[in-house]
C-alpha atoms as a PDB file:
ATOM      1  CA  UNK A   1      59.837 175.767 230.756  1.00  0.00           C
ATOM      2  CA  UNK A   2      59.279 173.392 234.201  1.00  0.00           C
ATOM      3  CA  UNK A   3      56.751 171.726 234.228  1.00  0.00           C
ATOM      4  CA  UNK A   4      54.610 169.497 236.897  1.00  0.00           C
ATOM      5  CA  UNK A   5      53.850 166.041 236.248  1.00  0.00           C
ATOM      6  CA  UNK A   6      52.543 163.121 238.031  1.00  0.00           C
ATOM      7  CA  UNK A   7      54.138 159.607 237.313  1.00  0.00           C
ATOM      8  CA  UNK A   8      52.630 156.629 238.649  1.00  0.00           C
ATOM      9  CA  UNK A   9      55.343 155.473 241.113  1.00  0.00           C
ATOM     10  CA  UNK A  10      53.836 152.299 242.721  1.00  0.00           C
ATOM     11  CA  UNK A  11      50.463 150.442 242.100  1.00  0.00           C
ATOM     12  CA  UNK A  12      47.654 152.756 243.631  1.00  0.00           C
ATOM     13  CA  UNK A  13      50.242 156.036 243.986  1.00  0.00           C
ATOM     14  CA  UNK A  14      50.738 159.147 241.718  1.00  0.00           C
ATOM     15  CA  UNK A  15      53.920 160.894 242.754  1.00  0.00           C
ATOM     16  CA  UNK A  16      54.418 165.132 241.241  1.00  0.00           C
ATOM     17  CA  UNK A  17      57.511 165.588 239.957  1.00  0.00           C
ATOM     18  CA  UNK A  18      58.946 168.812 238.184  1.00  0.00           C
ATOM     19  CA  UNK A  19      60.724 168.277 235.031  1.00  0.00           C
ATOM     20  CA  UNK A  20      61.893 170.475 232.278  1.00  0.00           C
ATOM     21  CA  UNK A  21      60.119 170.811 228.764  1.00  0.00           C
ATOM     22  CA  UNK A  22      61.042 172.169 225.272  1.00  0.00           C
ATOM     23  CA  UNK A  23      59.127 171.203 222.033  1.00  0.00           C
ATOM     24  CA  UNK A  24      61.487 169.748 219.432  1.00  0.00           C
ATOM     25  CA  UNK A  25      61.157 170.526 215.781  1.00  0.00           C
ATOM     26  CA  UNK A  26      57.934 169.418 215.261  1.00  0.00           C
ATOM     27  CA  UNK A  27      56.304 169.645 218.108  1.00  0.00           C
ATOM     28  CA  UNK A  28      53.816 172.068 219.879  1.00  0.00           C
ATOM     29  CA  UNK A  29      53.698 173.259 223.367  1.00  0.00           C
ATOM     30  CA  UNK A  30      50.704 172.576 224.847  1.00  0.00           C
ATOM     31  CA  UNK A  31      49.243 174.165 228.284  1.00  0.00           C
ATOM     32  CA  UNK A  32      46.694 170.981 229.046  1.00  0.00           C
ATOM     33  CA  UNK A  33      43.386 172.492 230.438  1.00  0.00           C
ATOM     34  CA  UNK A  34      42.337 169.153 231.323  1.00  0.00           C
ATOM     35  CA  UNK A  35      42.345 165.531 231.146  1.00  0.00           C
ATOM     36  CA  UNK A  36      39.914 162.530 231.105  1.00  0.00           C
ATOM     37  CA  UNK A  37      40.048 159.742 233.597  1.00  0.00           C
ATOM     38  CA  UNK A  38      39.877 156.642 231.740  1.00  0.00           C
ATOM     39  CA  UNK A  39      38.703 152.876 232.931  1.00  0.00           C
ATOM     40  CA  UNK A  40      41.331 151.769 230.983  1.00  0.00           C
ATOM     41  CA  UNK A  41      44.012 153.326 233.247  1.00  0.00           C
ATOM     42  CA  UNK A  42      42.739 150.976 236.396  1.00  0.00           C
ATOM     43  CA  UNK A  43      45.115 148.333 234.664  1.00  0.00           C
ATOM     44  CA  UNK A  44      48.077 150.425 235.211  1.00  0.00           C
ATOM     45  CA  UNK A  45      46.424 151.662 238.574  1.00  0.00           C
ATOM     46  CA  UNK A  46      46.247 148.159 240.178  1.00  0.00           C
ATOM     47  CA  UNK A  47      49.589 146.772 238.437  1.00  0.00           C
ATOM     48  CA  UNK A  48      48.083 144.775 235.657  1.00  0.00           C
ATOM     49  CA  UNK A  49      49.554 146.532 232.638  1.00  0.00           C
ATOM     50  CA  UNK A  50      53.135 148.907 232.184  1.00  0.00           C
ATOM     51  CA  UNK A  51      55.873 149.254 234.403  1.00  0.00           C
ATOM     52  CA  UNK A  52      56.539 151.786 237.240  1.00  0.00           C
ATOM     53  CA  UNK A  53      57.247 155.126 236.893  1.00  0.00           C
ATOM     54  CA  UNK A  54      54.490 155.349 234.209  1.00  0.00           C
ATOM     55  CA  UNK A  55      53.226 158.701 233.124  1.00  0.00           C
ATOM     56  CA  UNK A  56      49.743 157.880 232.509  1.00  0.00           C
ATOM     57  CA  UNK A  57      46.759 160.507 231.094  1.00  0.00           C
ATOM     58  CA  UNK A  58      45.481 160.606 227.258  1.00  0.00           C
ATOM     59  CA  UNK A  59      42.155 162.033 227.347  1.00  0.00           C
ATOM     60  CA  UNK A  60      44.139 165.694 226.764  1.00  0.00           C
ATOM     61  CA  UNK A  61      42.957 168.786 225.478  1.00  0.00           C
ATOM     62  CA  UNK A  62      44.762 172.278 226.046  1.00  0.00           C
ATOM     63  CA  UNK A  63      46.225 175.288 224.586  1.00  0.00           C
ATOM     64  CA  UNK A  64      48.524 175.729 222.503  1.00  0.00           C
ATOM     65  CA  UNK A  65      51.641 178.207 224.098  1.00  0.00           C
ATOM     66  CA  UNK A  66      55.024 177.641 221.956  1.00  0.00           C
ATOM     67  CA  UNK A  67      55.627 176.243 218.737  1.00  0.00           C
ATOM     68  CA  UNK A  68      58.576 173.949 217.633  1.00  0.00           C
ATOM     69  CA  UNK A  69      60.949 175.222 215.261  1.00  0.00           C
ATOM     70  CA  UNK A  70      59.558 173.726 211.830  1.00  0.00           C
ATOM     71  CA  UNK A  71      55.695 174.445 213.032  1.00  0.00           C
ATOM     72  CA  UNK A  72      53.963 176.463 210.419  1.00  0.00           C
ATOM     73  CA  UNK A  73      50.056 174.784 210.945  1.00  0.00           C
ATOM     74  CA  UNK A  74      49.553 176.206 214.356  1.00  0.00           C
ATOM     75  CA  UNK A  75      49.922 179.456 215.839  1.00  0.00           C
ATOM     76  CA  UNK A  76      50.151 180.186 219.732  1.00  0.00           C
ATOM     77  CA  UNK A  77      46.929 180.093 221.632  1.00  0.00           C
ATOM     78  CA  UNK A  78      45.123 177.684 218.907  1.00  0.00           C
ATOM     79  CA  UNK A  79      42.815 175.335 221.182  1.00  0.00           C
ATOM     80  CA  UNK A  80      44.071 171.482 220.197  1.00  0.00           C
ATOM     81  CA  UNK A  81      43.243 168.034 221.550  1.00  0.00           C
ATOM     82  CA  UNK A  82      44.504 164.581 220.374  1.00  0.00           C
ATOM     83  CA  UNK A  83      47.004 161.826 221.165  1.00  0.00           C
ATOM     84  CA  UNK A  84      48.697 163.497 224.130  1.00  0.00           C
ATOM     85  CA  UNK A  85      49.650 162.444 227.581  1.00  0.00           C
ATOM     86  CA  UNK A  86      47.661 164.803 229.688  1.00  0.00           C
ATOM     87  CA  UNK A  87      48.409 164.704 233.834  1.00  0.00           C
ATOM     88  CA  UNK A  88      50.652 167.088 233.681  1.00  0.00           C
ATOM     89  CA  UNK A  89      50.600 170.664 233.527  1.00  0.00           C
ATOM     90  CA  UNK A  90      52.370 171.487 230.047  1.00  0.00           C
ATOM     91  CA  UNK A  91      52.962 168.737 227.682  1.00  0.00           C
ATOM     92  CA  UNK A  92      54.999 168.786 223.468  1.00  0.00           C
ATOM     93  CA  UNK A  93      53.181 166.862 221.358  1.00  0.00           C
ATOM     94  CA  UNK A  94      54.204 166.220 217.219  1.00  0.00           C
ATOM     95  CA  UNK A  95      51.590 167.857 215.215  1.00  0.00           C
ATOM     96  CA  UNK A  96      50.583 165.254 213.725  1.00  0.00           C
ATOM     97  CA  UNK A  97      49.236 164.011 216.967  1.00  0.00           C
ATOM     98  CA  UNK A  98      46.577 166.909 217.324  1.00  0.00           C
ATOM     99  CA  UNK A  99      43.930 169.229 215.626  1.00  0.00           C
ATOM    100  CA  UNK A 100      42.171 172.452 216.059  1.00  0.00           C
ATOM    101  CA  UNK A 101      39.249 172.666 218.093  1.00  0.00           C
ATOM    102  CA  UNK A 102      37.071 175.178 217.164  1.00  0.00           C
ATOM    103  CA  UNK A 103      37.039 178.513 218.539  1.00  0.00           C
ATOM    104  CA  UNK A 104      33.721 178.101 220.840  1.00  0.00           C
ATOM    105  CA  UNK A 105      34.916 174.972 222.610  1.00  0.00           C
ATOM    106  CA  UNK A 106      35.924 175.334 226.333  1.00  0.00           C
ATOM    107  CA  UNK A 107      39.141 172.869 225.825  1.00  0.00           C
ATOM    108  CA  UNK A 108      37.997 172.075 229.673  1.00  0.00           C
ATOM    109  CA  UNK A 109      35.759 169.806 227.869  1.00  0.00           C
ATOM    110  CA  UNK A 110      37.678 169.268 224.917  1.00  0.00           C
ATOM    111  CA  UNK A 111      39.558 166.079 225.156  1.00  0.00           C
ATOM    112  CA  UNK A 112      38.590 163.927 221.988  1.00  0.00           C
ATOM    113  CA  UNK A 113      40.236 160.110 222.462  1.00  0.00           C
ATOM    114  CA  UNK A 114      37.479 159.215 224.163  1.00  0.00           C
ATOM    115  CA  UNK A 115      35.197 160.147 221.373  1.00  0.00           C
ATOM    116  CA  UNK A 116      37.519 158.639 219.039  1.00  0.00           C
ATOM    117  CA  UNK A 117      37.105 155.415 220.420  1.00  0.00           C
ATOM    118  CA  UNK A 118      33.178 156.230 219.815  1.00  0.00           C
ATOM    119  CA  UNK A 119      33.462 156.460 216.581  1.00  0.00           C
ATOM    120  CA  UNK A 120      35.437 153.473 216.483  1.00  0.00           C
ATOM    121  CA  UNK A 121      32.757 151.669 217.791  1.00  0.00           C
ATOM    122  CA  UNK A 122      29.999 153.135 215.574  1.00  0.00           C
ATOM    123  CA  UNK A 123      31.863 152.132 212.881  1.00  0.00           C
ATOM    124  CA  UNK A 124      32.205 149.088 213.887  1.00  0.00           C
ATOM    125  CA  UNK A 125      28.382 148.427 213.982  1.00  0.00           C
ATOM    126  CA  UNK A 126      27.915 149.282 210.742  1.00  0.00           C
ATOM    127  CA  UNK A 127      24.726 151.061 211.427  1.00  0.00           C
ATOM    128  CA  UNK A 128      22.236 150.632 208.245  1.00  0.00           C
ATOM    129  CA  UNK A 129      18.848 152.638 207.988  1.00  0.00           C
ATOM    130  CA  UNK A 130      16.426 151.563 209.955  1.00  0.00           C
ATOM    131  CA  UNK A 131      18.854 149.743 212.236  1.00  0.00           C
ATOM    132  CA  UNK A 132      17.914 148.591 216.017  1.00  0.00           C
ATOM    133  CA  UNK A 133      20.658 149.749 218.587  1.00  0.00           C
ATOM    134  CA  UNK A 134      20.987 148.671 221.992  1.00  0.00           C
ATOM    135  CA  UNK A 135      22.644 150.461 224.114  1.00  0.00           C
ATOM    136  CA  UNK A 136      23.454 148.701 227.464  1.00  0.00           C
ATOM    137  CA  UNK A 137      25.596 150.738 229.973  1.00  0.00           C
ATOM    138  CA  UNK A 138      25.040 154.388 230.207  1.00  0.00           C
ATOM    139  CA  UNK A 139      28.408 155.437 231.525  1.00  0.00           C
ATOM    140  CA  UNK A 140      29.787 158.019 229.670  1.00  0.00           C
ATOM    141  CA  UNK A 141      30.831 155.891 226.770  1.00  0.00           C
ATOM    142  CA  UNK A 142      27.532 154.842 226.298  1.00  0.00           C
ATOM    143  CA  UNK A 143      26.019 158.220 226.417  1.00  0.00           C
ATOM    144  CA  UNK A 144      28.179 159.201 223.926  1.00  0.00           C
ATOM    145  CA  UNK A 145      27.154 156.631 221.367  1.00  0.00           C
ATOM    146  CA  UNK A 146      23.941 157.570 221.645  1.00  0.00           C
ATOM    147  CA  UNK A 147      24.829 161.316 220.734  1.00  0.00           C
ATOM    148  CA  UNK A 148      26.422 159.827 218.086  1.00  0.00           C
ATOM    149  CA  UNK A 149      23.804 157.441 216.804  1.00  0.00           C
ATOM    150  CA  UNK A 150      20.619 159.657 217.248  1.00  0.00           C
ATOM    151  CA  UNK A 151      19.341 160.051 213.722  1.00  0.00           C
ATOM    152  CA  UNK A 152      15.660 159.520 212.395  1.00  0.00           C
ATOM    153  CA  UNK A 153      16.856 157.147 209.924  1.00  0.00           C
ATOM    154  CA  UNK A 154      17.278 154.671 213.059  1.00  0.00           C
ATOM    155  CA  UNK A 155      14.331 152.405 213.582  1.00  0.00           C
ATOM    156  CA  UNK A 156      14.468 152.795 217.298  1.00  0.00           C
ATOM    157  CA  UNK A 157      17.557 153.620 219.906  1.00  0.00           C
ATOM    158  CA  UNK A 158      17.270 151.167 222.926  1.00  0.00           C
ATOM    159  CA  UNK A 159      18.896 152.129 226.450  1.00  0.00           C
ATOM    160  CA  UNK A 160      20.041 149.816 229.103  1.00  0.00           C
ATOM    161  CA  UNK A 161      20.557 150.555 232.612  1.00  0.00           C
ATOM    162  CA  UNK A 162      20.097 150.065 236.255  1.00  0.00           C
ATOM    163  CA  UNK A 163      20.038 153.638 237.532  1.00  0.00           C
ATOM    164  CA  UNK A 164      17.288 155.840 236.018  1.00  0.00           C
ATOM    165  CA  UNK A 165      19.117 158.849 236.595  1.00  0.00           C
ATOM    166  CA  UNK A 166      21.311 157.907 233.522  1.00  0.00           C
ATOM    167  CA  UNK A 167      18.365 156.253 231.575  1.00  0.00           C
ATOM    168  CA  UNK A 168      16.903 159.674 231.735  1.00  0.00           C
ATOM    169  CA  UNK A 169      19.729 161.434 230.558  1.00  0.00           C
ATOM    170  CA  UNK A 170      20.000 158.617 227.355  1.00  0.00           C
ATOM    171  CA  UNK A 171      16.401 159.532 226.735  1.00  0.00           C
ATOM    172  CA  UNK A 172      17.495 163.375 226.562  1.00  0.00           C
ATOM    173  CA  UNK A 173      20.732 162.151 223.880  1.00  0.00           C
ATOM    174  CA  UNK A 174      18.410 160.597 221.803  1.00  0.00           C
ATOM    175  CA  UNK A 175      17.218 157.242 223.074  1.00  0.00           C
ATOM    176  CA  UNK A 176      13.623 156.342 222.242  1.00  0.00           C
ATOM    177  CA  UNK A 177      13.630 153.332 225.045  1.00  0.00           C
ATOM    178  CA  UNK A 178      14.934 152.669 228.469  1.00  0.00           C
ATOM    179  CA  UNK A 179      14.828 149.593 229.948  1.00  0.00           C
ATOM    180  CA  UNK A 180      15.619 149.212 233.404  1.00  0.00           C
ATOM    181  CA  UNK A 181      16.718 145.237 233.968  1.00  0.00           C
ATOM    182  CA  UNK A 182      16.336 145.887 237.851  1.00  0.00           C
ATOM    183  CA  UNK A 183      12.780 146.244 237.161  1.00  0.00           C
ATOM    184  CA  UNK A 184      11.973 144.361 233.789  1.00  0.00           C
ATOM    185  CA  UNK A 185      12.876 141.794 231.683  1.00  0.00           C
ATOM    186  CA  UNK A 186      15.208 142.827 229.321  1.00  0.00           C
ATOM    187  CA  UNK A 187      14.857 140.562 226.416  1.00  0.00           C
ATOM    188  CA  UNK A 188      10.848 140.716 226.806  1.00  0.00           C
ATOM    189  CA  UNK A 189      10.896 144.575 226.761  1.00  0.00           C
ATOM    190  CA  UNK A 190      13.725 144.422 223.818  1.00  0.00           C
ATOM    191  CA  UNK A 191      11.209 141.567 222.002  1.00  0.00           C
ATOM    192  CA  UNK A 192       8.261 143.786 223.231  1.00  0.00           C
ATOM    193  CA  UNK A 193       9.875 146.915 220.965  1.00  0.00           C
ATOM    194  CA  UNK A 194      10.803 145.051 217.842  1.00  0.00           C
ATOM    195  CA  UNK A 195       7.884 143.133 217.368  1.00  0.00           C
ATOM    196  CA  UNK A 196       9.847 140.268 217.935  1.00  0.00           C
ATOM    197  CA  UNK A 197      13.155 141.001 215.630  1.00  0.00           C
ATOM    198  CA  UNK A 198      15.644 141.607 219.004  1.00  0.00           C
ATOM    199  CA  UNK A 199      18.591 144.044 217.765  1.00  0.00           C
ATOM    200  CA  UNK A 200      20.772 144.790 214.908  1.00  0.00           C
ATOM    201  CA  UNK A 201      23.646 145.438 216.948  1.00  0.00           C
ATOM    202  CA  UNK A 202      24.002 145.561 220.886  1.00  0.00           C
ATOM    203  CA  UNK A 203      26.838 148.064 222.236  1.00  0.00           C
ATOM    204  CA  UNK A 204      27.766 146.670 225.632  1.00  0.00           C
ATOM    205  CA  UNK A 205      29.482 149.531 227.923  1.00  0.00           C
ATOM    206  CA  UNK A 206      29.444 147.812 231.427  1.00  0.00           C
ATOM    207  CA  UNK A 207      32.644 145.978 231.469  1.00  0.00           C
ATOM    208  CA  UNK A 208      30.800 143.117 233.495  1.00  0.00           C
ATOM    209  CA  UNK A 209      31.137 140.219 231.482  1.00  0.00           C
ATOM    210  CA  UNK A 210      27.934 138.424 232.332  1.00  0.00           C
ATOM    211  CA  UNK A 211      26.185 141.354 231.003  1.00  0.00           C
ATOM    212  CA  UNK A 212      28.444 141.046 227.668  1.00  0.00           C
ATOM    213  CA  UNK A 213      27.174 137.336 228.195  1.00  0.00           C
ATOM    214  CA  UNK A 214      23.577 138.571 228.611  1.00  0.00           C
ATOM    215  CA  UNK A 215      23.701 140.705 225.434  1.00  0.00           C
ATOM    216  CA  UNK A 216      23.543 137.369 223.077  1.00  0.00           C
ATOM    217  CA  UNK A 217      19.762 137.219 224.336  1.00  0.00           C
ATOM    218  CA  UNK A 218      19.527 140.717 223.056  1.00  0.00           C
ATOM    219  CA  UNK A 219      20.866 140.756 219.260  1.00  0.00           C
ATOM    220  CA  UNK A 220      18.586 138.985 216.271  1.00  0.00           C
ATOM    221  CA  UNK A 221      19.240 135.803 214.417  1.00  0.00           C
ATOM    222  CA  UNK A 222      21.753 136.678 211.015  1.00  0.00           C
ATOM    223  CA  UNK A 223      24.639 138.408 211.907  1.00  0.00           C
ATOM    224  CA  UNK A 224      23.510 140.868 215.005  1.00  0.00           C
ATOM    225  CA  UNK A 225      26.318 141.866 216.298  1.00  0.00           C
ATOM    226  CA  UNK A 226      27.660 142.737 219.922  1.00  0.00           C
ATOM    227  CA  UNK A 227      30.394 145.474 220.301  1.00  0.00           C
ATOM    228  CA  UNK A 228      32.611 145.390 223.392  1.00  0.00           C
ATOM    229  CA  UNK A 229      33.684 148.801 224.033  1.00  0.00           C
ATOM    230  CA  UNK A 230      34.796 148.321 227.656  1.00  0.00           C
ATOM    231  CA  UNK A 231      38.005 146.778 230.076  1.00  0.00           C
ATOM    232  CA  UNK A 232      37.024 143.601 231.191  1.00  0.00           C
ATOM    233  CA  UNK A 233      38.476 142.682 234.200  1.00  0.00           C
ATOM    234  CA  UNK A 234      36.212 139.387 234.826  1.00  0.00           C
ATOM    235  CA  UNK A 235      35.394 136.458 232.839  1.00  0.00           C
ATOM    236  CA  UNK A 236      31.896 136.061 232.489  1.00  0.00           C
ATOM    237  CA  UNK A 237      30.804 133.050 234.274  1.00  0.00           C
ATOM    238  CA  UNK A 238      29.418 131.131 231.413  1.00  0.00           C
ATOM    239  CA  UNK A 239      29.433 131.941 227.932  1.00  0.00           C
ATOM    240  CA  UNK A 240      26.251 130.477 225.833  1.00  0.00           C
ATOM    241  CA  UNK A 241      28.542 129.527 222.711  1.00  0.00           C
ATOM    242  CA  UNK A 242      25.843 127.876 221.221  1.00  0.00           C
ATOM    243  CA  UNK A 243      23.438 130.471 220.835  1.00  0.00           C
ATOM    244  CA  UNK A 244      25.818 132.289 219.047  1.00  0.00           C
ATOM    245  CA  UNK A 245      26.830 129.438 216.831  1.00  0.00           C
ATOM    246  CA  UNK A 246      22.712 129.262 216.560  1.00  0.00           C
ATOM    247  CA  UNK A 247      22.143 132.801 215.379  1.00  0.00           C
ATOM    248  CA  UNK A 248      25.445 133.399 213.638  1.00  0.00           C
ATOM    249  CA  UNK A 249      26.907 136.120 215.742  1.00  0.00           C
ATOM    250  CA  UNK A 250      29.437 138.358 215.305  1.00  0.00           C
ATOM    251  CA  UNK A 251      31.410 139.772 218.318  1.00  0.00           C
ATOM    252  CA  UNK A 252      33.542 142.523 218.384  1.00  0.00           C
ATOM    253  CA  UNK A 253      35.785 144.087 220.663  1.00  0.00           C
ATOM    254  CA  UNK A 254      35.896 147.384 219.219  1.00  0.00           C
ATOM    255  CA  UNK A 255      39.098 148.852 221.075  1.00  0.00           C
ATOM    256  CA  UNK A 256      41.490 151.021 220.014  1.00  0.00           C
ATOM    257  CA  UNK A 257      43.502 148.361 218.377  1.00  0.00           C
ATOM    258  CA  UNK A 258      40.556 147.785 216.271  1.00  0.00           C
ATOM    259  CA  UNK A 259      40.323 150.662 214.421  1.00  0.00           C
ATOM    260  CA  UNK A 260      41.485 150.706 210.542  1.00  0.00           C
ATOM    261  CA  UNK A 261      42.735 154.268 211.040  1.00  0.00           C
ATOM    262  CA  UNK A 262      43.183 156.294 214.619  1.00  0.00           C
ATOM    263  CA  UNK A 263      44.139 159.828 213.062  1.00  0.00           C
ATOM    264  CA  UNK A 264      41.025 159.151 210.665  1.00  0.00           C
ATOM    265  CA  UNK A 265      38.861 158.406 213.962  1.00  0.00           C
ATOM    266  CA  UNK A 266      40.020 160.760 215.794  1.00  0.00           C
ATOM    267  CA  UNK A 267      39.382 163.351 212.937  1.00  0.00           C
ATOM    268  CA  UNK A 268      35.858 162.572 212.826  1.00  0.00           C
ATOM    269  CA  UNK A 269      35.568 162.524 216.175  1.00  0.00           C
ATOM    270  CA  UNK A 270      37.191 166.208 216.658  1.00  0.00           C
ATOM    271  CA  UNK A 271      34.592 167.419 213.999  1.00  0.00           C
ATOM    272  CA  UNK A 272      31.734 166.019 215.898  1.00  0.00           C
ATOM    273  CA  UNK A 273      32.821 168.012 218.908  1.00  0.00           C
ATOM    274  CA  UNK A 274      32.973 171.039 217.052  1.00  0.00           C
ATOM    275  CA  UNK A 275      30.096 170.367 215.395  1.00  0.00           C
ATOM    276  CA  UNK A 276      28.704 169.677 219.146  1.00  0.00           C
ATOM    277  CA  UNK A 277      27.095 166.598 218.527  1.00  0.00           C
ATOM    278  CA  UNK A 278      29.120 164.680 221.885  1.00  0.00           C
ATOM    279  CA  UNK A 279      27.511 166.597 225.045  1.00  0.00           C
ATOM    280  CA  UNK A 280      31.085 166.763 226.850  1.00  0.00           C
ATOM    281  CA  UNK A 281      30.796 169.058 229.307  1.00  0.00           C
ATOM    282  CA  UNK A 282      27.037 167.467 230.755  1.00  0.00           C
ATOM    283  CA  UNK A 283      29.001 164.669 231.183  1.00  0.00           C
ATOM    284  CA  UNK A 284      31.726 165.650 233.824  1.00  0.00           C
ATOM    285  CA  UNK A 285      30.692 165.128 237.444  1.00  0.00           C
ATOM    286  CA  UNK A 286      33.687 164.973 238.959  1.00  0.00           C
ATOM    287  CA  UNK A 287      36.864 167.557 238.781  1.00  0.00           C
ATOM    288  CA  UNK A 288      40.260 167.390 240.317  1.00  0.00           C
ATOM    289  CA  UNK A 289      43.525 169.231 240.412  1.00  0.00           C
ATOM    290  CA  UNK A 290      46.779 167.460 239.608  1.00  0.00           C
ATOM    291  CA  UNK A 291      47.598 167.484 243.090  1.00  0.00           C
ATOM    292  CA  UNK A 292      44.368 164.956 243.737  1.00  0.00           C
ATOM    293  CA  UNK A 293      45.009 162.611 241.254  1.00  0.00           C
ATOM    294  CA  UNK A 294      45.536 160.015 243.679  1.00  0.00           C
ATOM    295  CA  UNK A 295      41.866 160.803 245.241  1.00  0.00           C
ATOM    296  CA  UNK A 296      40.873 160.935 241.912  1.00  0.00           C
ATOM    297  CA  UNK A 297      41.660 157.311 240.959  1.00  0.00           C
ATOM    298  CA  UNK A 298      40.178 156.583 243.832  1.00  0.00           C
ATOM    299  CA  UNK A 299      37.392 157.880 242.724  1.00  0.00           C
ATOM    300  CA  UNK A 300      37.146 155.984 239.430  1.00  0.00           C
ATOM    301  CA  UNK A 301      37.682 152.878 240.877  1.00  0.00           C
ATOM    302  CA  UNK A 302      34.989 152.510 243.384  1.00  0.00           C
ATOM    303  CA  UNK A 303      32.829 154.889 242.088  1.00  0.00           C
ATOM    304  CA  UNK A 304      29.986 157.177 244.185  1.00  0.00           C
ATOM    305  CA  UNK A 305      26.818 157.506 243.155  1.00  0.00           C
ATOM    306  CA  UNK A 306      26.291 160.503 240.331  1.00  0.00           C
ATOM    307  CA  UNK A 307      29.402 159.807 238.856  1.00  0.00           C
ATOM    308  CA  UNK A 308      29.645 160.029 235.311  1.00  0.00           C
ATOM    309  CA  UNK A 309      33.212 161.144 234.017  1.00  0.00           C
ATOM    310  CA  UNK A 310      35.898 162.978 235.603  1.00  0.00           C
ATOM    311  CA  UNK A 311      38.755 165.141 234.841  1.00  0.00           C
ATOM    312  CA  UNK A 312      41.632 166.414 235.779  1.00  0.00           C
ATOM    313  CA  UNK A 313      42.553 170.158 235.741  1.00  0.00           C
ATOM    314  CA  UNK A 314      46.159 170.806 236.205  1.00  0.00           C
END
């Protein structure tokens, strides 16, 4: 079967190419129905990370159209997502690389590594009953963690952001605060909410690193802890060492690398989506075809206003 693909060629340029594609022994055939645009990717985007032609896309979800010859735990037209490369119209991927989604899930809004990497950040707080999260950045990422962390057995979920339009969405998902740090002081409000305490743990989703810097005003004395979930491009400008040393802070970067177990993330995190506790599909603002992937990384790296997360749809 041909197939159309887009490699990254030169830094800031997707070129289509058609190759051909069989699945080998153990591998699936997959017909992608769409894939996530990740920050991540900017790296390779602007030349920082890989080496041209690099066939980018990982955020995949699609359905499943031939099997390879020693297949026996899928069957043509299951609905999978997982650890596959996605800007491209077919892709084979090993079966170990993928699970079922369930039979209600449009796999439009399928794609699960994101939400992996969620869960590898909740579990990286070690959320305890009665916990105080802060939430700061309410991209997509963000958004999700709070889907994931909305329970009753938190004490209190905070949100931070600049644009309300997203604070009110966190509220919807499950926050029970949103601070606005164009309008308020954030530490005062946080203080304000906890009586005092600050926060357990901090999840910082900005990729700015003088917010990640800001956050250590944010998180209690004994062991709060900050999670860095996002690409950070810039150094913050200063770093307040000492009130870390002061309240004994622990800071992770809670990337993929992190994790103890990816196929044991990614399992949980393709059981939340079935269960459909990650809101995927609110979440996409922006679509493109294969043939505007160039427009569409464009689009992720300067933003508009309303974005959220955006896919392609071969």
């Amino acid at each position: 079967m041909k197939t159309r693909k887009a490699y990254l060629v030169e830094n800031g340029h997707f070129e289509i190419r058609t190759e051909e594609i069989i699945p080998q022994r153990e591998q699936v055939l997959v017909k992608v129905a769409s894939c996530g645009l990740c920050n991540w990717e900017l790296n390779h985007w602007k030349g920082r990370i890989g080496q041209n032609p690099q066939f980018l896309g990982h955020e995949a979800a699609g359905i499943v159209v031939e099997l390879g010859e020693n297949v026996t735990e899928f069957s043509v037209g299951d609905k999978v997502t997982g650890f596959m490369g996605g800007f491209s119209e077919y892709v084979a991927v090993p079966t170990w690389n993928v699970f079922k989604l369930a039979e209600h899930i449009n796999p439009v809004y399928g794609f699960s590594e994101p939400l992996k990497c969620v869960v590898t950040v909740i579990t990286s707080a070690k959320a305890r009953v009665g916990d105080v999260a802060v939430i700061v950045g309410c991209g997509a990422m963000g958004l999700w963690c709070i889907q994931a962390l909305k329970s009753d057995a938190m004490q209190t979920i905070i949100a931070v952001d600049i644009d309300d339009k997203r604070l009110a969405l966190a509220k919807k998902y499950g926050a029970m605060h949103c601070i606005n740090p164009s309008k308020v002081n954030t530490s005062e409000s946080i203080a304000k909410i906890t009586q005092g305490r600050m926060a357990d743990f901090v999840i910082e989703g900005t990729g700015n690193g003088n917010v990640l810097s800001e956050c250590i005003n944010y998180v209690k004395h004994g062991r709060g802890k900050i999670i860095a979930m996002s690409s950070y491009e810039r150094l913050p400008e200063k770093f307040n060492l000492t009130a870390c040393v002061e309240k004994g802070i622990e800071i992770i970067f809670a990337h993929p690398s992190y994790s103890k177990n990816a196929y044991e993330d990614l399992r949980r995190a393709v059981n939340l989506i079935n269960k459909g506790v990650f809101k995927i599909e609110e979440l996409v603002t922006h679509k493109f075809s294969l043939d505007e992937i160039n427009s569409a990384f464009q689009t992720l790296e300067n933003k508009p206003d309303g974005y959220i997360k955006g896919i392609i749809i071969p």
